[in-house]
N, C-alpha and C. Protein backbone atom coordinates (compact mmCIF):
# COMPACT_ATOMS: atom_id res chain seq x y z
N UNK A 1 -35.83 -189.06 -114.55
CA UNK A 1 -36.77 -187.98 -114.33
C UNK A 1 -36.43 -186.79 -115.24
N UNK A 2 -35.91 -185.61 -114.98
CA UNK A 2 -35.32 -184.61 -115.64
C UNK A 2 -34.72 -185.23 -116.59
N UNK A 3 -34.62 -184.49 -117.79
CA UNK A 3 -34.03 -184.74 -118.95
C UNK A 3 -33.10 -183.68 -119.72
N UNK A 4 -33.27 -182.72 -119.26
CA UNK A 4 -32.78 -181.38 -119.83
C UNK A 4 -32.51 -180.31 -118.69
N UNK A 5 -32.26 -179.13 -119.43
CA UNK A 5 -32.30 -178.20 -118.03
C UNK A 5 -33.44 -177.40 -117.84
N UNK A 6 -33.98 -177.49 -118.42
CA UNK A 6 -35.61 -176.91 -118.79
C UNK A 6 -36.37 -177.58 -117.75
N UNK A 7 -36.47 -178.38 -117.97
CA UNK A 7 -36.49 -180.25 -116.80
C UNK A 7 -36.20 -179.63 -115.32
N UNK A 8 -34.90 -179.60 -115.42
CA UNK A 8 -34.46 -179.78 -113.83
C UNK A 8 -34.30 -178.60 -113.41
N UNK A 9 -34.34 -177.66 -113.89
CA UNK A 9 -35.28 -175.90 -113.57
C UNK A 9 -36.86 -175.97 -112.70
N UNK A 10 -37.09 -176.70 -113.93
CA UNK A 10 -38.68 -177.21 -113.36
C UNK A 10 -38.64 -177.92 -112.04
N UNK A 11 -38.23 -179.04 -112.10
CA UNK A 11 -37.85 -179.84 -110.91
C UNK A 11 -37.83 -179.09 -109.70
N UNK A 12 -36.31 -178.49 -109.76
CA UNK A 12 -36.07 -177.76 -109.06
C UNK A 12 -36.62 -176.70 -108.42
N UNK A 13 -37.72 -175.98 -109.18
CA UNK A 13 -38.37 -175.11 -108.67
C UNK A 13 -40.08 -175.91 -107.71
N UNK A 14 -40.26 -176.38 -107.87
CA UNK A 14 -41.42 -177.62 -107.85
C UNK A 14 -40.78 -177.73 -106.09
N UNK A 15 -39.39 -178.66 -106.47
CA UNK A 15 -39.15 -178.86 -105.06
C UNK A 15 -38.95 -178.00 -104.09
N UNK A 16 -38.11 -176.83 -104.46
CA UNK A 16 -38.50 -175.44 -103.20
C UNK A 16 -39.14 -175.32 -103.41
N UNK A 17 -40.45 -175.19 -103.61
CA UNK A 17 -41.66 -174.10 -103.37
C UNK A 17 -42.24 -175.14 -102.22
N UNK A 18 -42.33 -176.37 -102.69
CA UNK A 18 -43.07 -176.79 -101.48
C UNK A 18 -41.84 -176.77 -100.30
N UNK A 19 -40.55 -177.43 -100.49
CA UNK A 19 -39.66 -177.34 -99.22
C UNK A 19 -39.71 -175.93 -98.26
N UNK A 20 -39.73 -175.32 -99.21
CA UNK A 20 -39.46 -173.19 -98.31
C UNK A 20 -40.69 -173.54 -97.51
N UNK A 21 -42.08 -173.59 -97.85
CA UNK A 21 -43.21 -173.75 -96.90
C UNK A 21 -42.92 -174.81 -95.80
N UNK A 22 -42.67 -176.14 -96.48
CA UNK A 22 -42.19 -177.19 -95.28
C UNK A 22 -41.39 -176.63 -94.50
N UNK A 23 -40.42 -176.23 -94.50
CA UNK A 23 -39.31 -175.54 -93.31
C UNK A 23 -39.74 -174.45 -92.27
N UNK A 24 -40.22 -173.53 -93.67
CA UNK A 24 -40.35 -172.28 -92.74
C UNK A 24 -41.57 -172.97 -91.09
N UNK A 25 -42.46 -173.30 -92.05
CA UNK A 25 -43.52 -174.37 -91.11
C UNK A 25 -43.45 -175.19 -89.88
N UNK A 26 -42.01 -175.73 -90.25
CA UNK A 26 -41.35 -176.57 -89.38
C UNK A 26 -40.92 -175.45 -88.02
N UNK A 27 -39.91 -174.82 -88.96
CA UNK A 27 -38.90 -173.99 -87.87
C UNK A 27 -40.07 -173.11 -87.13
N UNK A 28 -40.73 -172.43 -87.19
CA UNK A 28 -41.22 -171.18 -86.64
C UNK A 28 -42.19 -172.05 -85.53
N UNK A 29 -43.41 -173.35 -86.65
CA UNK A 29 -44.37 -173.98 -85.24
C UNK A 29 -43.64 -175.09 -84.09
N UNK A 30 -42.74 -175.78 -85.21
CA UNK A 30 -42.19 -177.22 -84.33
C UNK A 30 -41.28 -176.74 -83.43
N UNK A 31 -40.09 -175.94 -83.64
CA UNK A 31 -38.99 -176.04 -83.61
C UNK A 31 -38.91 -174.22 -82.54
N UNK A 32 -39.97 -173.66 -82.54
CA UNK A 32 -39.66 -172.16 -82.08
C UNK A 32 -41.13 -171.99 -81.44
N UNK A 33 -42.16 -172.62 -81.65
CA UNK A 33 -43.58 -172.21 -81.51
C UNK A 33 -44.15 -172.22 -80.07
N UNK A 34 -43.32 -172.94 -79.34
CA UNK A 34 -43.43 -173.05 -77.71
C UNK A 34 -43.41 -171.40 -76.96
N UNK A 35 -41.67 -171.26 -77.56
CA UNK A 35 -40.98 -170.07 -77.03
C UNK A 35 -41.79 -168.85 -77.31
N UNK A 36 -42.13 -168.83 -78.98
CA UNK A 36 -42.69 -167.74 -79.47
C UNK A 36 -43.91 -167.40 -78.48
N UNK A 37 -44.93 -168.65 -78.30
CA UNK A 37 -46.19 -168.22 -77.70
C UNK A 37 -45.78 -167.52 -76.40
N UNK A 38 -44.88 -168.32 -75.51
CA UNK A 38 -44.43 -168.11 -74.07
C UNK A 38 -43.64 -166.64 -74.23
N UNK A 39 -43.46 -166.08 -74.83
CA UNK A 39 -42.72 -164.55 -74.98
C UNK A 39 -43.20 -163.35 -75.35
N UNK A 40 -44.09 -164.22 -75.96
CA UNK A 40 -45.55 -162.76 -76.21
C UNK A 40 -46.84 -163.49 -75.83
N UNK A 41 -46.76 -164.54 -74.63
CA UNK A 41 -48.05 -164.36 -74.13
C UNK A 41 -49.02 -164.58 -74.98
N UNK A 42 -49.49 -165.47 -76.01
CA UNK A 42 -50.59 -165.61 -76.64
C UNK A 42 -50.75 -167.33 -76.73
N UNK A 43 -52.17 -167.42 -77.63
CA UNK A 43 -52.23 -168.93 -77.56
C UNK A 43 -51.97 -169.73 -78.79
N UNK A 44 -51.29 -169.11 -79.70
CA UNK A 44 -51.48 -169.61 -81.02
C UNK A 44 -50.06 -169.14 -81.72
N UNK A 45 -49.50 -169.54 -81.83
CA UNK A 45 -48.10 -169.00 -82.88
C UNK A 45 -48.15 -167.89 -83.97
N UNK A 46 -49.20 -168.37 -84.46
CA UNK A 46 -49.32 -167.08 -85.26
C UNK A 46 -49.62 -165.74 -85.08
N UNK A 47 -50.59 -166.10 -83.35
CA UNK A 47 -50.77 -164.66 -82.61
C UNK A 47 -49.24 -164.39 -81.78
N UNK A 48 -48.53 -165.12 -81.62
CA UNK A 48 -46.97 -164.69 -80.89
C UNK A 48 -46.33 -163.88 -82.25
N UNK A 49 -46.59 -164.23 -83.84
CA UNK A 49 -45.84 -163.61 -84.95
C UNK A 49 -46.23 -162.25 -84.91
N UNK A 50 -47.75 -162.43 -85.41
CA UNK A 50 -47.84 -161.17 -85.19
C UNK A 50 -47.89 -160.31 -83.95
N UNK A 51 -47.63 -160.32 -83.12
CA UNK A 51 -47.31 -159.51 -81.73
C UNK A 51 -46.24 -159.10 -81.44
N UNK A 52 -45.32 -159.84 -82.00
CA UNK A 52 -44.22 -159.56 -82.04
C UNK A 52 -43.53 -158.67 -83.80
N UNK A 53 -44.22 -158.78 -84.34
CA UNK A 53 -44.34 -157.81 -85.20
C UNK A 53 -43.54 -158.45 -86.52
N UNK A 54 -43.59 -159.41 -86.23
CA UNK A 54 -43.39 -160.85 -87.54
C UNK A 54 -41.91 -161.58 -87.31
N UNK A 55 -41.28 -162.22 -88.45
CA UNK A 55 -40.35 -163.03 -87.72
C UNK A 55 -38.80 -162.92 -87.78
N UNK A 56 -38.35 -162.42 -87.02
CA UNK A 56 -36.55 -162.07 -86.51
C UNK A 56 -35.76 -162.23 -87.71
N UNK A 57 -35.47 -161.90 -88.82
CA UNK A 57 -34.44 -161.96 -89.78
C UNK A 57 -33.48 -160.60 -89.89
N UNK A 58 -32.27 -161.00 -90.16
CA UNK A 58 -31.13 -159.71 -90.70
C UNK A 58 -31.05 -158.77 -89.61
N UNK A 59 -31.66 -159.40 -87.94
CA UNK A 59 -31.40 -157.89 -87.24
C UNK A 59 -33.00 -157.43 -86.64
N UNK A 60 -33.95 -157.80 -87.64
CA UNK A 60 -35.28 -156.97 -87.11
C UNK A 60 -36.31 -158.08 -87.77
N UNK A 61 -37.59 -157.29 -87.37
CA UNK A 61 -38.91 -158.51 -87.69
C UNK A 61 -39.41 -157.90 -89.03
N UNK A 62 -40.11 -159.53 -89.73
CA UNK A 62 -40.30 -159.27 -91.20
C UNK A 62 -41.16 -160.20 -91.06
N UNK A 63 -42.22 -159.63 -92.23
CA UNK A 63 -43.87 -160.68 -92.32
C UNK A 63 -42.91 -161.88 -92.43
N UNK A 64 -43.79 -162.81 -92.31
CA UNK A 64 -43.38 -164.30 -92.66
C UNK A 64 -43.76 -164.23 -94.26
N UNK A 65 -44.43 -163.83 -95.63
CA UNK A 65 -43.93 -163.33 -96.24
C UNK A 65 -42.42 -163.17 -97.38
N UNK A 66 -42.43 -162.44 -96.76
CA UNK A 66 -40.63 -161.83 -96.88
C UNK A 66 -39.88 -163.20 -96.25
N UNK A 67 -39.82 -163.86 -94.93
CA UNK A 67 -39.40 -164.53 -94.89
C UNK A 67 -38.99 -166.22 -96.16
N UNK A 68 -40.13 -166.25 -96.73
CA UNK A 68 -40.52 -167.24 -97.48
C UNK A 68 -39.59 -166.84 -98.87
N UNK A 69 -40.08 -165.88 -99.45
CA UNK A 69 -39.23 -165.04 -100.21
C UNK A 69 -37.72 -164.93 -100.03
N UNK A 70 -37.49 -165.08 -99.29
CA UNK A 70 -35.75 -164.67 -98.99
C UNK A 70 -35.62 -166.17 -99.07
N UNK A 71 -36.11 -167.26 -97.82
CA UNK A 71 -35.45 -168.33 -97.91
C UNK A 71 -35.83 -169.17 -99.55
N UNK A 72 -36.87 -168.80 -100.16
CA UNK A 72 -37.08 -170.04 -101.71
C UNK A 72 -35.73 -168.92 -102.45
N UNK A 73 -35.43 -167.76 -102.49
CA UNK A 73 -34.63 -167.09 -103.10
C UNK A 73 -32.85 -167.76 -103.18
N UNK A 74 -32.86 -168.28 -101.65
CA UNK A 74 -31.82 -168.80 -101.52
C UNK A 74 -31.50 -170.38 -101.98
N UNK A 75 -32.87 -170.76 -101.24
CA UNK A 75 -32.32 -172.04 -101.60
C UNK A 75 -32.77 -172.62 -103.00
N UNK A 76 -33.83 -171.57 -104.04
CA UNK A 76 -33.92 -172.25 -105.71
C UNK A 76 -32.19 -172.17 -106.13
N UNK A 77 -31.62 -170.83 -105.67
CA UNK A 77 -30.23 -171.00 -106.30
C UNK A 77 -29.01 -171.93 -105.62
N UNK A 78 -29.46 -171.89 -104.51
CA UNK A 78 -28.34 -173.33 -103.55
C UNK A 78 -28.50 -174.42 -104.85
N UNK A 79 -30.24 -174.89 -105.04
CA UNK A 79 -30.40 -176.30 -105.65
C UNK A 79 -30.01 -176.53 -106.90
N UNK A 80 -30.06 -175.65 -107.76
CA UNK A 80 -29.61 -175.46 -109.16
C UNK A 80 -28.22 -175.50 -109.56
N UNK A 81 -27.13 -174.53 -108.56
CA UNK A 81 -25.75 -174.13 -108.73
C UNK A 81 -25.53 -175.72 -108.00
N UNK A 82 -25.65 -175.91 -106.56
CA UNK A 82 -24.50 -176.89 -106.30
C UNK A 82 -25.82 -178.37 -105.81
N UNK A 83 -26.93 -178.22 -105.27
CA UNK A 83 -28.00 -179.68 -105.22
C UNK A 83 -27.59 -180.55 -105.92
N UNK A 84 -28.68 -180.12 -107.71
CA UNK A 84 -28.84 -181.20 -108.11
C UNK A 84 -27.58 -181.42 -109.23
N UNK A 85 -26.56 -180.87 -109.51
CA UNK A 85 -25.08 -181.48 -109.71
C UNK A 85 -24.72 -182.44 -108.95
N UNK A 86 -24.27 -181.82 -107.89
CA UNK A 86 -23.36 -182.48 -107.07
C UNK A 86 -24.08 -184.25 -106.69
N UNK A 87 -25.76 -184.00 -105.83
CA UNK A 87 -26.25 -184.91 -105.71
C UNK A 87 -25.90 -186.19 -106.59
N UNK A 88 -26.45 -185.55 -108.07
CA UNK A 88 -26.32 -186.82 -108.80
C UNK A 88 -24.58 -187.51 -109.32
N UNK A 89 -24.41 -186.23 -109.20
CA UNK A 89 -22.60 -186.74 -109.29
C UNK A 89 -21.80 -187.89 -107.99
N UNK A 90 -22.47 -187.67 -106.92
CA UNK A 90 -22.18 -188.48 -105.76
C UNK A 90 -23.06 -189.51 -105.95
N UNK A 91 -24.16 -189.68 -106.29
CA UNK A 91 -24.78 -191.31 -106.38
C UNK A 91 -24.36 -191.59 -107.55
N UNK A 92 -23.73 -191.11 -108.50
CA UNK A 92 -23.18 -191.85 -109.63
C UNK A 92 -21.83 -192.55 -109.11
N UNK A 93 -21.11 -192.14 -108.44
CA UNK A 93 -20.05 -192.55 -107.32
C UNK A 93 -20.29 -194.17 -107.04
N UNK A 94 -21.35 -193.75 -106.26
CA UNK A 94 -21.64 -194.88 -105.59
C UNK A 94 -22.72 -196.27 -106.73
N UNK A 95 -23.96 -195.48 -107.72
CA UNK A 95 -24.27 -197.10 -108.01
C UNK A 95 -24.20 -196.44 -109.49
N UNK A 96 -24.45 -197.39 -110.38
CA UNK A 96 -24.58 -196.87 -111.94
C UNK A 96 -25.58 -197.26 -112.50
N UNK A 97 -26.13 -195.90 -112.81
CA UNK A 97 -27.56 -195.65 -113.28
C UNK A 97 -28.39 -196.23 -114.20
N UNK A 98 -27.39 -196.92 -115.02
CA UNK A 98 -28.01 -198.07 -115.98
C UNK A 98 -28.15 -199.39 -115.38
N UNK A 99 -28.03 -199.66 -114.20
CA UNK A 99 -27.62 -200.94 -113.70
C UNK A 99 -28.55 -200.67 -112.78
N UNK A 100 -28.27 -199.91 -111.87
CA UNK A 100 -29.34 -199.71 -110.85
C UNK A 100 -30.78 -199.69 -110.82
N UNK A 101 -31.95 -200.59 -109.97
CA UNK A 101 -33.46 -200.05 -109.81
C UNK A 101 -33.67 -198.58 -109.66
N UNK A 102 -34.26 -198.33 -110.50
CA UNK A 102 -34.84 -196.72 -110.45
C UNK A 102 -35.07 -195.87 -109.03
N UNK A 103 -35.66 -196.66 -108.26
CA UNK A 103 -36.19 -196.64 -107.05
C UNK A 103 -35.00 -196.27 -106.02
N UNK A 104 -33.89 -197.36 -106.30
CA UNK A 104 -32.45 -197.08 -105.12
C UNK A 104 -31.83 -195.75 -105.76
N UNK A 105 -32.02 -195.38 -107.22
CA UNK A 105 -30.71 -194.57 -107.47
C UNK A 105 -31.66 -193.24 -106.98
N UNK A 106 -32.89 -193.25 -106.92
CA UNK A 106 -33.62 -191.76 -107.14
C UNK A 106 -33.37 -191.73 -105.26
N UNK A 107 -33.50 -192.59 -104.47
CA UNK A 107 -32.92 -192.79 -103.19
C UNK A 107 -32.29 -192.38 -102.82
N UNK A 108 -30.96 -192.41 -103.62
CA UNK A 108 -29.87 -192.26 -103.59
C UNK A 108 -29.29 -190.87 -103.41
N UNK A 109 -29.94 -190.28 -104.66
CA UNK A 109 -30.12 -188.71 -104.99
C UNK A 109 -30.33 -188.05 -103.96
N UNK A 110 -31.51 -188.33 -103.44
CA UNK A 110 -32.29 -187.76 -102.82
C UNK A 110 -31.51 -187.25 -101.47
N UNK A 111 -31.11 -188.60 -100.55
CA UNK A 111 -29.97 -188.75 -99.72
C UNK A 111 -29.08 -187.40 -99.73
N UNK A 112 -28.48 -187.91 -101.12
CA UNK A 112 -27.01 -186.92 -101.01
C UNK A 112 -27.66 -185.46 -101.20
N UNK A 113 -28.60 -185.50 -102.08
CA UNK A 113 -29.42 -184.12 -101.89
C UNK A 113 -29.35 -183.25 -100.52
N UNK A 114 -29.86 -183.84 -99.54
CA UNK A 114 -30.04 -184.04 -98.39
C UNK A 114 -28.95 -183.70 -97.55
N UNK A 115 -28.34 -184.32 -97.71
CA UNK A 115 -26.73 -184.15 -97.21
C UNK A 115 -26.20 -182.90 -97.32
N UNK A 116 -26.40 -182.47 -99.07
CA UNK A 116 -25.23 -181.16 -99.25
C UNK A 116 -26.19 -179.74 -99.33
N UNK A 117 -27.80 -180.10 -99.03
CA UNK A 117 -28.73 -179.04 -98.86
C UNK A 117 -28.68 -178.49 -97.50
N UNK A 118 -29.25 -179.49 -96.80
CA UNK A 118 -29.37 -179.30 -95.15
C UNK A 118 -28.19 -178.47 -94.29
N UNK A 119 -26.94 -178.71 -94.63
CA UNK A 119 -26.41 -178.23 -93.68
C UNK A 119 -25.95 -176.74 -94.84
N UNK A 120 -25.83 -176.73 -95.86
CA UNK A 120 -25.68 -175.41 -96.52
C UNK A 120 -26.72 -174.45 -96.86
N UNK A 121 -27.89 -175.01 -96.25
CA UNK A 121 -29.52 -173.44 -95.66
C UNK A 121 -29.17 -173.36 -94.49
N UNK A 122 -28.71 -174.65 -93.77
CA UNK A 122 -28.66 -174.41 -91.98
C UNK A 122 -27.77 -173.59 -91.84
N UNK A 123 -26.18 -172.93 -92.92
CA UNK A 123 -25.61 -172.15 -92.92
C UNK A 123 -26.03 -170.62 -92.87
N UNK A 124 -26.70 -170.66 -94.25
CA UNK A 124 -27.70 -169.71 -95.04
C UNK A 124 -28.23 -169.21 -93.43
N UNK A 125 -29.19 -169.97 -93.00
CA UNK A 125 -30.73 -169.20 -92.04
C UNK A 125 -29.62 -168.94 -91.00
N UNK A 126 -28.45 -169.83 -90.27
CA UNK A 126 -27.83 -169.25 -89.51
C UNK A 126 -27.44 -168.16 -89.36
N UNK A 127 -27.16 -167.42 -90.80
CA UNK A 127 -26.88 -165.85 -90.72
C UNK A 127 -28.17 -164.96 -91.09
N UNK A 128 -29.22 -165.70 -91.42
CA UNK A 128 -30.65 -164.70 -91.59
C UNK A 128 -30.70 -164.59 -90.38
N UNK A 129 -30.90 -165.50 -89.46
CA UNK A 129 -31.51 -165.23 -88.40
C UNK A 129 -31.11 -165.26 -86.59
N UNK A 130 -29.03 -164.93 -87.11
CA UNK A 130 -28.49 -164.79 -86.13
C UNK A 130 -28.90 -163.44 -85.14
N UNK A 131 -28.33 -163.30 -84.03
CA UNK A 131 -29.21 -162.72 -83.02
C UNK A 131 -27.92 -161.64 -83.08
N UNK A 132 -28.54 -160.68 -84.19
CA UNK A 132 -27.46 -159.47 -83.94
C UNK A 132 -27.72 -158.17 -82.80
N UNK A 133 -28.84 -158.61 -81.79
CA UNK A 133 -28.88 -157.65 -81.06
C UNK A 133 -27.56 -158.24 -80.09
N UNK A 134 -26.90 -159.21 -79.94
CA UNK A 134 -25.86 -159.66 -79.15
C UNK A 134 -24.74 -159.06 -79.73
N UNK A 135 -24.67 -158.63 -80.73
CA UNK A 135 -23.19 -158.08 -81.87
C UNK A 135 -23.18 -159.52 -82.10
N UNK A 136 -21.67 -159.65 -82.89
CA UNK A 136 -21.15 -160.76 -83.79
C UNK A 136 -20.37 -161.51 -83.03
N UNK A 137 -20.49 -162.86 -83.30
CA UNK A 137 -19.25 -163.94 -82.88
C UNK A 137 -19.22 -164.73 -83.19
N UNK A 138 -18.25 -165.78 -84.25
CA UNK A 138 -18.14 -166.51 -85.17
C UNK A 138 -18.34 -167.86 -84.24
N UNK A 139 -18.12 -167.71 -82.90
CA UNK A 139 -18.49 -169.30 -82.50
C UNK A 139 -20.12 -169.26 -82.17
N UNK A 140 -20.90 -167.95 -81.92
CA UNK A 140 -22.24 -168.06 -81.83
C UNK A 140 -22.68 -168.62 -83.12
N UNK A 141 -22.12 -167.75 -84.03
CA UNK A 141 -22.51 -168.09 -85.62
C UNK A 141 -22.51 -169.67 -85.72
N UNK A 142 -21.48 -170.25 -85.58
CA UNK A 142 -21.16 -171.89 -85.63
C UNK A 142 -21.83 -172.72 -84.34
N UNK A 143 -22.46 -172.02 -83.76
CA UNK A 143 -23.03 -172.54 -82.77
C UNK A 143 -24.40 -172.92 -83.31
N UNK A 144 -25.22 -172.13 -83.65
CA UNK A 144 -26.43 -171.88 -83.87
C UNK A 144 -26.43 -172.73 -85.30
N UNK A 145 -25.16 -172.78 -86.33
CA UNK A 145 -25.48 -173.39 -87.62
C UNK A 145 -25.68 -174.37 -86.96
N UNK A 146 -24.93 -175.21 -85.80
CA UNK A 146 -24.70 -176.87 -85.68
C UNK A 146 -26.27 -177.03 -85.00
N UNK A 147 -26.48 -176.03 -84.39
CA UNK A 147 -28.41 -176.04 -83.79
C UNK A 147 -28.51 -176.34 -84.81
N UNK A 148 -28.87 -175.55 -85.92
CA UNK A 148 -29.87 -176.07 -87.01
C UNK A 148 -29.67 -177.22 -87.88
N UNK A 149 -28.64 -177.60 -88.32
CA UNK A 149 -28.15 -178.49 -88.77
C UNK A 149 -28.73 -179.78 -87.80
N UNK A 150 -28.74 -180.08 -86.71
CA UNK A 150 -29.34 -180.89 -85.65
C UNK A 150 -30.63 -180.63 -85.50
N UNK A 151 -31.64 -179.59 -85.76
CA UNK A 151 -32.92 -179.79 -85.70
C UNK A 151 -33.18 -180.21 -86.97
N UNK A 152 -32.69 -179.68 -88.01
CA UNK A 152 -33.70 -179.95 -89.79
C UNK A 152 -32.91 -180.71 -90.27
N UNK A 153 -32.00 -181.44 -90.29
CA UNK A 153 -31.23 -182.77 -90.97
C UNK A 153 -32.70 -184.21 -90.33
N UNK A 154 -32.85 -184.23 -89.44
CA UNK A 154 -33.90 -185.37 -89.39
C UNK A 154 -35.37 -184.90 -90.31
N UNK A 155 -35.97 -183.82 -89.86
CA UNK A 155 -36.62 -183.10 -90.53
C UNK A 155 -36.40 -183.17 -92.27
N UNK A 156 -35.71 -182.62 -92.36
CA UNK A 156 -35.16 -182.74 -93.82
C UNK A 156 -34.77 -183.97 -94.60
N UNK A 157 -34.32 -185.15 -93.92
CA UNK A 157 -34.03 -186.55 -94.62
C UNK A 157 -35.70 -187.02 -94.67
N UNK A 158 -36.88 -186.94 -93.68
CA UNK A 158 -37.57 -187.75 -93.37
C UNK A 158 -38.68 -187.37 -94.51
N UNK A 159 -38.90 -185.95 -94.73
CA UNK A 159 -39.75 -185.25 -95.37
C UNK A 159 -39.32 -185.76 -96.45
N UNK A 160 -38.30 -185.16 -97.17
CA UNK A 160 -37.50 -185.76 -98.43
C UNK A 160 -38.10 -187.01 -99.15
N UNK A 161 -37.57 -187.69 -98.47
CA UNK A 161 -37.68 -189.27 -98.95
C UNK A 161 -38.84 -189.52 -98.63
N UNK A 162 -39.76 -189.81 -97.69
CA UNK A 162 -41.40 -189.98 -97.77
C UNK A 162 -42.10 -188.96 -98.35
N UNK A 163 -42.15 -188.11 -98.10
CA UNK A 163 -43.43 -186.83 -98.73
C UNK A 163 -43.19 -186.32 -99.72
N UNK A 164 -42.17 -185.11 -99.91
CA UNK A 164 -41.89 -184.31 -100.49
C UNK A 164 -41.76 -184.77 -101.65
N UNK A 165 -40.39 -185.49 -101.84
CA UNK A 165 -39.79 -186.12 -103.60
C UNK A 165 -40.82 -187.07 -104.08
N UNK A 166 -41.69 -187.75 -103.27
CA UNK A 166 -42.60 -188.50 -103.87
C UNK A 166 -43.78 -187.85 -104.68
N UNK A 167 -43.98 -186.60 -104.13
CA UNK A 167 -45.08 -185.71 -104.44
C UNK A 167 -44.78 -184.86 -105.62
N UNK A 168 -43.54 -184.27 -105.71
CA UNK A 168 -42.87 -183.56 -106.58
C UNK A 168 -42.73 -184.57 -107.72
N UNK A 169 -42.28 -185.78 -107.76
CA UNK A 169 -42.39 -186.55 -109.00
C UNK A 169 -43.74 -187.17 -109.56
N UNK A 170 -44.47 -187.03 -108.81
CA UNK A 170 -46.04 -187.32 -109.08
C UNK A 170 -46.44 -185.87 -109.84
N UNK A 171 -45.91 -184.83 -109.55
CA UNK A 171 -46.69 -183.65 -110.32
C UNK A 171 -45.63 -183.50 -111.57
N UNK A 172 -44.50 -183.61 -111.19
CA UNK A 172 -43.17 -183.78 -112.35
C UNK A 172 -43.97 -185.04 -113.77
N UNK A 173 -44.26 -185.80 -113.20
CA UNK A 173 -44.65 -186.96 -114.14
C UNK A 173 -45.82 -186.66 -114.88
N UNK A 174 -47.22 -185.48 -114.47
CA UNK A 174 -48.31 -185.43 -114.74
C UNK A 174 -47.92 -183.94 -115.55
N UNK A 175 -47.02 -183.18 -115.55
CA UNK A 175 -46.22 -182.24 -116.02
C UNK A 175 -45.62 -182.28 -117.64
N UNK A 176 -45.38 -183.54 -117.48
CA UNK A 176 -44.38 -183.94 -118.76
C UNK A 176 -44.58 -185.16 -118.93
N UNK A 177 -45.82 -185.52 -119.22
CA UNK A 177 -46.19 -186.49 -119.57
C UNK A 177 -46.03 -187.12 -120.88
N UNK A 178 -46.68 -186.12 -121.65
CA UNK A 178 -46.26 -186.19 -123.17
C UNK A 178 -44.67 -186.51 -123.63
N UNK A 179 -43.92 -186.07 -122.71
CA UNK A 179 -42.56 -186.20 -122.98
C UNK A 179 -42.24 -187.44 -122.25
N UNK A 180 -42.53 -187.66 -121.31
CA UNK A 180 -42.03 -189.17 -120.49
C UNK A 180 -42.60 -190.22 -121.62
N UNK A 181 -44.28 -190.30 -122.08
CA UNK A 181 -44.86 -191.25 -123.08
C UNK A 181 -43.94 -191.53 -124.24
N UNK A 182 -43.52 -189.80 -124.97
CA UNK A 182 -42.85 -189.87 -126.27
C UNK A 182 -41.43 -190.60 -125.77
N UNK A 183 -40.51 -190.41 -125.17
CA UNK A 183 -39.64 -191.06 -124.45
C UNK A 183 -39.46 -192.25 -124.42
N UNK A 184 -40.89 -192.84 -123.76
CA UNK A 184 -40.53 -194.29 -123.46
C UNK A 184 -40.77 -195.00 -124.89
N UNK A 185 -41.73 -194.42 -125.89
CA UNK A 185 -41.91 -194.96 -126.72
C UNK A 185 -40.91 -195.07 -127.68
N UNK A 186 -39.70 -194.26 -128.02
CA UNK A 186 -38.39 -194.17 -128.76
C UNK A 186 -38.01 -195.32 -127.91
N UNK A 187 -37.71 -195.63 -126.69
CA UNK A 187 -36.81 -196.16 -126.10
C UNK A 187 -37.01 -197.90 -126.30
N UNK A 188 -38.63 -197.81 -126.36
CA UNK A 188 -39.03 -199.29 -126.75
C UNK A 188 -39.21 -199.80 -128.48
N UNK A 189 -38.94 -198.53 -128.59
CA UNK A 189 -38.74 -199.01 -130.42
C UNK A 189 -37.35 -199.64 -130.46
């Protein structure tokens, strides 16, 4: 897929933009949207956001918005610095890329992607959106990461590998087309 860093900039940005929406989406309707309605009394989640005067980060409420913004902020640079290194450095571990079906190794990626993303945002949002009207306490802190880490690790493997990376390489491929064509055509000369 990626070929350069120009490439996997691109990539990379492609895949948070849609993931930050998938999550935030997730966390606030799936995962919070019960409570939210039941606490401000309304019928719709989005009428509990705004009633409550948007959504709990750093201490106080912030449009969802800002929310989106802070979390693609975090996690374009999570994916770039340690994602898609590490990812592909760990499925190179395991199969070799010249040997391997395209299909298992991008699998593969994806996986370990998965692995070293999920629980290092579930870190990340653990401290956006720890409950500092309680003050501080490092086992609440570690409490609440292992919550999240246990709600968006299924969330996060399932999306991944069916929706998301399939979709992102479908627009990745229609993106750089000219370059995948010129590519294959050196490669078959």
């Amino acid at each position: 897929m990626p070929r350069n860093q120009f490439q996997r900039m691109i990539f990379a940005l492609l895949t948070v933009i849609v993931t930050v929406h998938g999550y935030v989406f997730y966390s606030l309707y799936v995962v919070n949207g019960t409570t939210l309605m039941e606490v401000n009394q309304v019928n719709s989640v989005l009428a509990a956001i705004r009633a409550q005067g948007g959504v709990y980060m750093f201490g106080r409420f912030m449009p969802i918005w800002a929310v989106i913004l802070i979390e693609f902020c975090f996690a374009y640079m999570l994916e770039i610095v340690m994602g898609q290194p590490s990812s592909f450095k760990l499925a190179c571990k395991i199969f070799n890329p010249c040997e391997t079906h395209p299909v298992l190794f991008e699998t593969a990626i994806i996986c370990t992607t998965v692995g070293l993303m999920c629980p290092a945002m579930s870190f990340i949002a653990a401290w956006l959106y720890y409950p500092y009207y309680d003050g501080f306490s490092i086992i609440t802190l570690l409490a609440n990461w292992l919550k999240l880490v246990c709600f968006n690790f299924p969330f996060a493997f399932f999306s991944q590998l069916f929706f998301i990376q399939p979709l992102i390489r479908t627009v990745f491929k229609l993106l750089f087309r000219k370059d995948i064509s010129s590519r294959k055509s050196v490669e078959g000369a």
